[in-house]
C-alpha atoms as a PDB file:
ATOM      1  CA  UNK A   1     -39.933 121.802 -90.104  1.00  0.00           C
ATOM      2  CA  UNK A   2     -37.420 122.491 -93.056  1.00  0.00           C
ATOM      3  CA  UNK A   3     -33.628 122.861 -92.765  1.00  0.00           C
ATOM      4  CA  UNK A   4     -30.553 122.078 -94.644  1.00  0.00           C
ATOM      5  CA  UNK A   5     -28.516 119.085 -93.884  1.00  0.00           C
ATOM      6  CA  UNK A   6     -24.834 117.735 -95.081  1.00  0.00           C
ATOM      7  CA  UNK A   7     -24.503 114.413 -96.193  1.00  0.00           C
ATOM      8  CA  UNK A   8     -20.593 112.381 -96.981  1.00  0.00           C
ATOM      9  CA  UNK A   9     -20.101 111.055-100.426  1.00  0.00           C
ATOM     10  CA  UNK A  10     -19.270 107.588-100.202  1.00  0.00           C
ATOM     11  CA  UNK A  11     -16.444 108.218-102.603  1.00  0.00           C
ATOM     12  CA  UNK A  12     -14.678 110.516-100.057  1.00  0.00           C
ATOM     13  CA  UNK A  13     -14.595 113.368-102.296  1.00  0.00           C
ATOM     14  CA  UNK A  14     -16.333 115.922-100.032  1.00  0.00           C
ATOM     15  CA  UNK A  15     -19.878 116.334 -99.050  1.00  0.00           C
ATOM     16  CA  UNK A  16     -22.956 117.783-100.389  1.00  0.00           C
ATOM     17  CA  UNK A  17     -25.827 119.751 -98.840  1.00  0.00           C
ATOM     18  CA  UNK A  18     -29.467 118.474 -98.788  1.00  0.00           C
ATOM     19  CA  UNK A  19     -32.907 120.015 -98.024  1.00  0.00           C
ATOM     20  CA  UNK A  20     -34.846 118.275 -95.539  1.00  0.00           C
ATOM     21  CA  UNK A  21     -38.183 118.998 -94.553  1.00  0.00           C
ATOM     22  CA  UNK A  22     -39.693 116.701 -91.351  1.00  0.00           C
ATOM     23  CA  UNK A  23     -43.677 115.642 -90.582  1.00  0.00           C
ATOM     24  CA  UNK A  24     -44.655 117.706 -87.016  1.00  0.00           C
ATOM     25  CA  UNK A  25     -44.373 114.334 -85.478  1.00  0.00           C
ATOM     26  CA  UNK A  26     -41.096 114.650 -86.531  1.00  0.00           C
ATOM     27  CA  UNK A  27     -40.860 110.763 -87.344  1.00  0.00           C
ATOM     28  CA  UNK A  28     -41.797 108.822 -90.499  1.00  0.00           C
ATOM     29  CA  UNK A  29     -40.673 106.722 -93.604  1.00  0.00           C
ATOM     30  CA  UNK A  30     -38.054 108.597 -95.691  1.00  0.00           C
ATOM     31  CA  UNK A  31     -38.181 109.920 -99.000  1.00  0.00           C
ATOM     32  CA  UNK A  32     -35.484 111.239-101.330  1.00  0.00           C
ATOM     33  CA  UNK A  33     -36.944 114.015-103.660  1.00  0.00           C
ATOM     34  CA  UNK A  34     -34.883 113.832-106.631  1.00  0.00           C
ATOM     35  CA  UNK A  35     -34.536 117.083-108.781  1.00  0.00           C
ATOM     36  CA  UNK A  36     -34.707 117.700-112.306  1.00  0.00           C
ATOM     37  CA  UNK A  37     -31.793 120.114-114.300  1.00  0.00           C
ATOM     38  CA  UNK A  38     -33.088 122.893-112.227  1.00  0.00           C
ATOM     39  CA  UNK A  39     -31.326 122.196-109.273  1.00  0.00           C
ATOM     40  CA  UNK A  40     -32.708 122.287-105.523  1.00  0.00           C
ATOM     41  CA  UNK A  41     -35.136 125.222-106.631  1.00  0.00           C
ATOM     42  CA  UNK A  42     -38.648 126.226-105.140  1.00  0.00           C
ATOM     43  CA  UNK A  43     -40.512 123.400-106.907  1.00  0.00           C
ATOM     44  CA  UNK A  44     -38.707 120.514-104.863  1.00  0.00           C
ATOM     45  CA  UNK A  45     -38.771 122.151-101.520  1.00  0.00           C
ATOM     46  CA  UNK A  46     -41.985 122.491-102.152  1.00  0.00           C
ATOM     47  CA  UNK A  47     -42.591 118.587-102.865  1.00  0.00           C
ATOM     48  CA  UNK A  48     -40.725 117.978 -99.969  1.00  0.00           C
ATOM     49  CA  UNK A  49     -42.568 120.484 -97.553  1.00  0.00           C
ATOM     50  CA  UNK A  50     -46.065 118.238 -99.368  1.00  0.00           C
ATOM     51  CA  UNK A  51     -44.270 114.974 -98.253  1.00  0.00           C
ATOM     52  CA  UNK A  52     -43.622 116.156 -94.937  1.00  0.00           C
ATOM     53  CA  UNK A  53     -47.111 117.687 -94.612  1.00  0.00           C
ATOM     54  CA  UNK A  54     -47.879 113.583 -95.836  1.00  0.00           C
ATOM     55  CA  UNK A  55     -46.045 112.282 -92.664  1.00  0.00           C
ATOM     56  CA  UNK A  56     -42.713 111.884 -94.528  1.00  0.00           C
ATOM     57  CA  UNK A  57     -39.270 113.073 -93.684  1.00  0.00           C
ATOM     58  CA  UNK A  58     -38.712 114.543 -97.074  1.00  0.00           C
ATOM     59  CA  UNK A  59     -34.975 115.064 -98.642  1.00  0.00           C
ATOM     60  CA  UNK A  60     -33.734 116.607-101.652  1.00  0.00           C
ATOM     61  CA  UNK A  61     -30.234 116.565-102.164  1.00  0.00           C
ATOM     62  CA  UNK A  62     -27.886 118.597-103.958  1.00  0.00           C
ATOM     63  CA  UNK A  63     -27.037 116.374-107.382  1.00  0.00           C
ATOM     64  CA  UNK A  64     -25.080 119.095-109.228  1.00  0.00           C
ATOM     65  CA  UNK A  65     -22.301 119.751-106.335  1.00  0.00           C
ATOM     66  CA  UNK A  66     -20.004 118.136-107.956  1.00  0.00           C
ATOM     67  CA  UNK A  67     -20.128 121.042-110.996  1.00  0.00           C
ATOM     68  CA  UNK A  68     -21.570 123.756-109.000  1.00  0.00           C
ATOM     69  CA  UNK A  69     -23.487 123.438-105.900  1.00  0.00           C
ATOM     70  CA  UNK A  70     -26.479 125.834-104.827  1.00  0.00           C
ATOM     71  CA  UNK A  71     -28.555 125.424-108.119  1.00  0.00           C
ATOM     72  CA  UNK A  72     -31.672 126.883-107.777  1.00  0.00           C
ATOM     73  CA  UNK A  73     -33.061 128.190-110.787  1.00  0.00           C
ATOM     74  CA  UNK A  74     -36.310 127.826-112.862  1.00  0.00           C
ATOM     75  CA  UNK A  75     -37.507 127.025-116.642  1.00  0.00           C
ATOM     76  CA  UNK A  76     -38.908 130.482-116.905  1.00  0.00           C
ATOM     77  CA  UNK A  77     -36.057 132.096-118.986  1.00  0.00           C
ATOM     78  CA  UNK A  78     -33.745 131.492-121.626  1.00  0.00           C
ATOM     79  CA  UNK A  79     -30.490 131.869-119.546  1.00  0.00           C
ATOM     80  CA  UNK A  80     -31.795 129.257-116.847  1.00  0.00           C
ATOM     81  CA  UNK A  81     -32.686 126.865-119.830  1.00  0.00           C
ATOM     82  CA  UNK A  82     -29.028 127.146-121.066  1.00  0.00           C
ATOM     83  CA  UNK A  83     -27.844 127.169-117.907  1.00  0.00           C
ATOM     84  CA  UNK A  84     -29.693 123.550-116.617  1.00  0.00           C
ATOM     85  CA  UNK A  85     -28.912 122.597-119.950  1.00  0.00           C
ATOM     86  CA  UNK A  86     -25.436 123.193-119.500  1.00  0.00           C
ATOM     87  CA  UNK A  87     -25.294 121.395-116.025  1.00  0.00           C
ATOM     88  CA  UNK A  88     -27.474 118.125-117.063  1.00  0.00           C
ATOM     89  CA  UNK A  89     -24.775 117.795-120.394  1.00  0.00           C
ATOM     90  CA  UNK A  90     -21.895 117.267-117.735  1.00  0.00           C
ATOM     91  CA  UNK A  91     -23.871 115.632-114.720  1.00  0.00           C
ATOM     92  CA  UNK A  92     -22.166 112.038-114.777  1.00  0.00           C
ATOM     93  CA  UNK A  93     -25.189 109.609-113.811  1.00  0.00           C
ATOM     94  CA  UNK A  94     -23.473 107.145-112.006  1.00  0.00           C
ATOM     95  CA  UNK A  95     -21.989 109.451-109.574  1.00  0.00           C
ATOM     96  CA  UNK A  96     -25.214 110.777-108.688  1.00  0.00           C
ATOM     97  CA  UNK A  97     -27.129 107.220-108.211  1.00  0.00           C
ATOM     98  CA  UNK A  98     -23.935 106.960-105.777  1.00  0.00           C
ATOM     99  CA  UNK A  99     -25.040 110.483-103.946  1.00  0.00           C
ATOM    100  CA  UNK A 100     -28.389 109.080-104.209  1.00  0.00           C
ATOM    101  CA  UNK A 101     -27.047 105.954-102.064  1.00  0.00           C
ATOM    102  CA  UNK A 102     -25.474 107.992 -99.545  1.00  0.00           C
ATOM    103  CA  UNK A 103     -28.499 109.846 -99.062  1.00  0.00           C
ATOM    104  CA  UNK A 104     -30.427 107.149 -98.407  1.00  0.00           C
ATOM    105  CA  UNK A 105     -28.009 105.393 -95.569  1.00  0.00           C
ATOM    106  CA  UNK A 106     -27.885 109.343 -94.367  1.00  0.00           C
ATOM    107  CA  UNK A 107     -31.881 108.832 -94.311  1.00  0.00           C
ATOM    108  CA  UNK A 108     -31.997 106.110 -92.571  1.00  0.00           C
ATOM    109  CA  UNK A 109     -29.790 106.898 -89.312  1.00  0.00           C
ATOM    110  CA  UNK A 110     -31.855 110.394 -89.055  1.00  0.00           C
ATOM    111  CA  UNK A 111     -33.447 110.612 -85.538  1.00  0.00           C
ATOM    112  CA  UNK A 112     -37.298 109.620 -86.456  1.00  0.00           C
ATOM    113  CA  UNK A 113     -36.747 107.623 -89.321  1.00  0.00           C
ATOM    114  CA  UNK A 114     -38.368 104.587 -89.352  1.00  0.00           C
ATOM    115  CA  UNK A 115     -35.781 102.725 -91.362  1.00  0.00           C
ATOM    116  CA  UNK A 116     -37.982 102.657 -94.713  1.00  0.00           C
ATOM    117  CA  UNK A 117     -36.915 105.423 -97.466  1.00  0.00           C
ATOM    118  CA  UNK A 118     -38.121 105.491-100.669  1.00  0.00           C
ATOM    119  CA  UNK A 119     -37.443 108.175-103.796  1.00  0.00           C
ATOM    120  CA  UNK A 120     -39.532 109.740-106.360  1.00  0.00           C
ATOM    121  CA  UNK A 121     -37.812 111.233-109.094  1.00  0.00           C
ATOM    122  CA  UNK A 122     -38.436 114.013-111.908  1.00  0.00           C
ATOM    123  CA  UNK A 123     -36.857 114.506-115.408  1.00  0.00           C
ATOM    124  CA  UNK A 124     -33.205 113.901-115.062  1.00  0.00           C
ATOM    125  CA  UNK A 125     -34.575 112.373-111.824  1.00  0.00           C
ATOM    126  CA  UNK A 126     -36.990 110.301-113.235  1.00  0.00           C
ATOM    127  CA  UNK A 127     -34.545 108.526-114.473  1.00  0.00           C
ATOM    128  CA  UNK A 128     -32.322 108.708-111.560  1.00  0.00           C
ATOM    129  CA  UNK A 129     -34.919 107.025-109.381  1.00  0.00           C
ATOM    130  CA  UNK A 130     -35.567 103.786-111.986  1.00  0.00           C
ATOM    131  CA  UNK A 131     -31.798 103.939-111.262  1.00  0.00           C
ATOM    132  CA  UNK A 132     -32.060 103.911-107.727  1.00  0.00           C
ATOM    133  CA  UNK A 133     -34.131 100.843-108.011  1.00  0.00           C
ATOM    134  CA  UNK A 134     -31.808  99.258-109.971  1.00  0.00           C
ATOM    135  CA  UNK A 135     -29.078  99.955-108.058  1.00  0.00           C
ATOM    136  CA  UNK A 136     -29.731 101.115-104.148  1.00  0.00           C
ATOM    137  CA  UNK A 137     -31.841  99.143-101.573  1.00  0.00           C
ATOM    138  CA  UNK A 138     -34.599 102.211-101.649  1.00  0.00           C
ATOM    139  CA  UNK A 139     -37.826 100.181-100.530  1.00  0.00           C
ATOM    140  CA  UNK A 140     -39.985 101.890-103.122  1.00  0.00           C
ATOM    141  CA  UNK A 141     -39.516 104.263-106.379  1.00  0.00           C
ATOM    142  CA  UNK A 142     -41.451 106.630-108.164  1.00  0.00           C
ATOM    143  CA  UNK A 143     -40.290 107.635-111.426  1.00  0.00           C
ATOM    144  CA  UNK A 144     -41.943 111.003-113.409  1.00  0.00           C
ATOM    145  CA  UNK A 145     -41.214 111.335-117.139  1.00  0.00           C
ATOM    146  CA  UNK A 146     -37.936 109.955-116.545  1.00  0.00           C
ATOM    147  CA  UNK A 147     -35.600 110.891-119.469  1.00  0.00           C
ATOM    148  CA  UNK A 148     -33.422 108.092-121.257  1.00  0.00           C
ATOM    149  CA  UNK A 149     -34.923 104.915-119.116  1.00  0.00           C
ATOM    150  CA  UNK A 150     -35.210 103.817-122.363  1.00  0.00           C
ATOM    151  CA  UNK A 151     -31.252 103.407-122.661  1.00  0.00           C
ATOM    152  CA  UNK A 152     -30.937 101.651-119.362  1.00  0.00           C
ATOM    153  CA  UNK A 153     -33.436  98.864-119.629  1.00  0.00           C
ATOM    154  CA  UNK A 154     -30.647  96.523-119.520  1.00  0.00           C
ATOM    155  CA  UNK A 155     -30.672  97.402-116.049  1.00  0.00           C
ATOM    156  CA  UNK A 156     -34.584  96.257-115.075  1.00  0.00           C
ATOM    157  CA  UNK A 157     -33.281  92.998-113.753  1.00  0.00           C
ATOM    158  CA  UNK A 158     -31.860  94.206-111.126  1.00  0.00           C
ATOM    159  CA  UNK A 159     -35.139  95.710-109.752  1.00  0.00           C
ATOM    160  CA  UNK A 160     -37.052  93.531-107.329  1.00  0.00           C
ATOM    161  CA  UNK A 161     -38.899  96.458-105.000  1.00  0.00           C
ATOM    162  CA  UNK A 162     -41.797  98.443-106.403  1.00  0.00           C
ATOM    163  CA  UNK A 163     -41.371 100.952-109.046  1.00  0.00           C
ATOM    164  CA  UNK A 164     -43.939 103.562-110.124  1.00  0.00           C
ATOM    165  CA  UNK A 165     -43.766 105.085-113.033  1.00  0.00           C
ATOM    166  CA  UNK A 166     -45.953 107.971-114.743  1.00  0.00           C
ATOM    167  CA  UNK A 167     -44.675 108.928-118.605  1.00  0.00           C
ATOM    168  CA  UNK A 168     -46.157 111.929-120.598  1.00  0.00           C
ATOM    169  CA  UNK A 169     -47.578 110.521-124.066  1.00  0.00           C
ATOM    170  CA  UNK A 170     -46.384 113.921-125.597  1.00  0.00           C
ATOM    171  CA  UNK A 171     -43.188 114.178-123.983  1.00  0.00           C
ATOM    172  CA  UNK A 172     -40.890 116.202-126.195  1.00  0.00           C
ATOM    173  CA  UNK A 173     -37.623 114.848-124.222  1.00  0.00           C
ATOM    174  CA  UNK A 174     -39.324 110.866-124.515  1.00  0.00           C
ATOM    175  CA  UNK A 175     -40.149 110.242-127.904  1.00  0.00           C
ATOM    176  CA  UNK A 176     -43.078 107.513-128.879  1.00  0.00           C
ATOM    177  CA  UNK A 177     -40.355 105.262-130.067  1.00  0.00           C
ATOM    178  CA  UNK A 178     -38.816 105.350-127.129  1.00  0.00           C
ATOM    179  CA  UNK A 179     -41.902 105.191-124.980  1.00  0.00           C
ATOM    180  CA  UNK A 180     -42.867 102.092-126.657  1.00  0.00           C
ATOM    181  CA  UNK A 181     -39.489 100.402-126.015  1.00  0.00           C
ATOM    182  CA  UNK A 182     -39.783 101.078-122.427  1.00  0.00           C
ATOM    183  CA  UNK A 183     -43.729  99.304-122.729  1.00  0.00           C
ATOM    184  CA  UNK A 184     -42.297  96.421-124.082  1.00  0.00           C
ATOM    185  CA  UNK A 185     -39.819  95.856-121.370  1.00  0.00           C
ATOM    186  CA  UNK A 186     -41.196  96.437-118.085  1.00  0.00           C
ATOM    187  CA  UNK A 187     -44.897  96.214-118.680  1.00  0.00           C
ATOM    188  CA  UNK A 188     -44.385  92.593-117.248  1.00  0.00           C
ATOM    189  CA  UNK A 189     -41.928  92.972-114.896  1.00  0.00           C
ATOM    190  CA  UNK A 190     -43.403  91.715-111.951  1.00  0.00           C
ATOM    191  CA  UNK A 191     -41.875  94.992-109.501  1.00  0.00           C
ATOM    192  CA  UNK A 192     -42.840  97.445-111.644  1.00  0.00           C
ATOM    193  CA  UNK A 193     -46.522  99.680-112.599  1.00  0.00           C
ATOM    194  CA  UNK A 194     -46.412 102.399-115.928  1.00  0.00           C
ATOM    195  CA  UNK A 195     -49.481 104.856-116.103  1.00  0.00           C
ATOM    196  CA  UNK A 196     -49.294 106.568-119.641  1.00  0.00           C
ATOM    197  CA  UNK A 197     -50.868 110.633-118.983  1.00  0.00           C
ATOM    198  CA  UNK A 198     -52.715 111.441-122.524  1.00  0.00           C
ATOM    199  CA  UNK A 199     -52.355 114.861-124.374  1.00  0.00           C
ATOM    200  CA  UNK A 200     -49.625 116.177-121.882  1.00  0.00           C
ATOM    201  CA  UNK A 201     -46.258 117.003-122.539  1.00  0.00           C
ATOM    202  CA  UNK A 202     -42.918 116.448-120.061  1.00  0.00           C
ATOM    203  CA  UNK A 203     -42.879 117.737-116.832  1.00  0.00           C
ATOM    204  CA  UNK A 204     -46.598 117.941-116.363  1.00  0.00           C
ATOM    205  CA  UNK A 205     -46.255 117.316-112.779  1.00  0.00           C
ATOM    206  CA  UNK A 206     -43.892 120.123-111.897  1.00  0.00           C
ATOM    207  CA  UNK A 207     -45.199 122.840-109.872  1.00  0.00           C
ATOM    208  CA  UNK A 208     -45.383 126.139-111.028  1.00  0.00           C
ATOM    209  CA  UNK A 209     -44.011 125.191-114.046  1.00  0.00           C
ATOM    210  CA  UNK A 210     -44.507 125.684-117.863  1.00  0.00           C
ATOM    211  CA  UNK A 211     -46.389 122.508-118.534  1.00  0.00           C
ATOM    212  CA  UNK A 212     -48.103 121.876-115.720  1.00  0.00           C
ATOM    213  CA  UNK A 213     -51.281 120.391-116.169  1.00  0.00           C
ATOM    214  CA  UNK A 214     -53.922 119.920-113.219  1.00  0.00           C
ATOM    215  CA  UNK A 215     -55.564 117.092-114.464  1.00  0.00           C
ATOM    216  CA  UNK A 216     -52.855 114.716-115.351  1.00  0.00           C
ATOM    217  CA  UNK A 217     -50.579 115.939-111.881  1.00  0.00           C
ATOM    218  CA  UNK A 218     -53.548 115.397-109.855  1.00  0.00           C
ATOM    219  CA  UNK A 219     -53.848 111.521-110.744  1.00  0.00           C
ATOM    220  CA  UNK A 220     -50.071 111.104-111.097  1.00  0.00           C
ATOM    221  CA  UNK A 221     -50.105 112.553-107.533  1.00  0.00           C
ATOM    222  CA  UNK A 222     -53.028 110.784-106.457  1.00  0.00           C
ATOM    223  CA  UNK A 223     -51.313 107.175-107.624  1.00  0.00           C
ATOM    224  CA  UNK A 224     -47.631 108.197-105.971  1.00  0.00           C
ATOM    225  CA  UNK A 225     -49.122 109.177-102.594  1.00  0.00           C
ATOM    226  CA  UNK A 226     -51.345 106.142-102.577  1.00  0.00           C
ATOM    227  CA  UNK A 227     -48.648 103.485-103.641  1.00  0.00           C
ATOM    228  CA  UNK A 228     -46.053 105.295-100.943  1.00  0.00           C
ATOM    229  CA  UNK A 229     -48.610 104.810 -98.135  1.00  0.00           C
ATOM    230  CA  UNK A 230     -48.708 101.353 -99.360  1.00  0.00           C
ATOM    231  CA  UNK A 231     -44.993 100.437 -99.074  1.00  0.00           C
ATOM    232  CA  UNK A 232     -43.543 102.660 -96.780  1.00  0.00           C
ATOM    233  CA  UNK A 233     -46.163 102.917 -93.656  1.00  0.00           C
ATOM    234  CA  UNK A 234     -46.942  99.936 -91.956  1.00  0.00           C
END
């Protein structure tokens, strides 16, 4: 059961759409499906549809409204690389964790719900949901090939739910500099699990898309649906 919902910015400057997709029991833990620089495009419904097919009330909200909403484009061409490119150069971070926030509370008072929502992020929204620990009361987080975690470690303090996150050795976006620096910090942070994926490059989880790689997706898959079960269902 998919359909669109509208969700209140807690800033009162307007409200955004989101695309929901429910379990046939219509009830479940919540999770918030958080989009890369592509926007709310066929990939993410289709994680959310896989969520809800999971027993989760899946949500993906619209992160860009604030510059243009309706994004829905692909990393197929050179015109929908400039223009996610474009969008993710004047997407102001904070402001979406905030979006991110309200989706959550939104999550929560949905009909079903069980009261426990979690995220799992990609990209620009991997990094968004190691921000959503940080900063939100999301029960659990999954975070793929986040980009610039590395520049916010000041901020793994403030985490005390579990965090998941998978990182591409050969990311092109997430250097092995920076990979390393992100090791160093939160490999003994007591909230908070890194799986390294060898030989694949960013985004090797997203469906349909240019990097996509079975093997590694699979596992990272495999780990996120298992550690989910384990924090969200009772």
């Amino acid at each position: 059961m998919a359909e669109t919902i509208t969700i209140k910015a807690t800033d009162a400057s307007g409200s955004f759409n989101a695309y929901m997709a429910k379990p046939k029991t219509g009830t479940g833990p919540a999770i918030i499906a958080i989009q890369e620089i592509f926007g709310v495009n066929a990939g993410m419904r289709q994680i959310c549809d896989d969520l809800a097919d999971r027993g989760y009330i899946a949500i993906c909200p619209d992160l860009f409204w604030r510059q243009e909403s309706g994004i829905d484009i692909t990393d197929k061409s050179q015109e929908e690389l400039d223009k996610a490119f474009e969008l993710y150069q004047g997407f102001n971070v904070d402001k979406g964790v905030e979006d991110i926030a309200a989706t959550i509370a939104a999550a929560r008072n949905l009909d079903g719900c069980t009261g426990k929502v979690g995220s799992v992020g990609y990209c620009l929204g991997g990094l968004l949901a190691y921000l959503t620990a940080a900063r939100t009361d999301a029960n659990a987080n999954v975070s793929f090939y986040g980009v610039g975690i590395d520049a916010k470690l000041d901020e793994a303090g403030r985490i005390s739910t579990p965090l998941l996150i998978h990182i591409a050795e050969e990311d092109g976006f997430v250097d092995k500099e920076a990979q390393g620096r992100i090791h160093a910090k939160l490999d003994d942070h007591d909230h908070i699990t890194l799986h390294d994926y060898a030989g694949v490059d960013h985004a090797f989880a997203r469906p349909n898309g240019v990097n996509w790689d079975t093997g590694a997706a699979s596992l990272a898959n495999t780990r996120t649906a298992a550690f989910f079960d384990a924090n969200l269902k009772d």
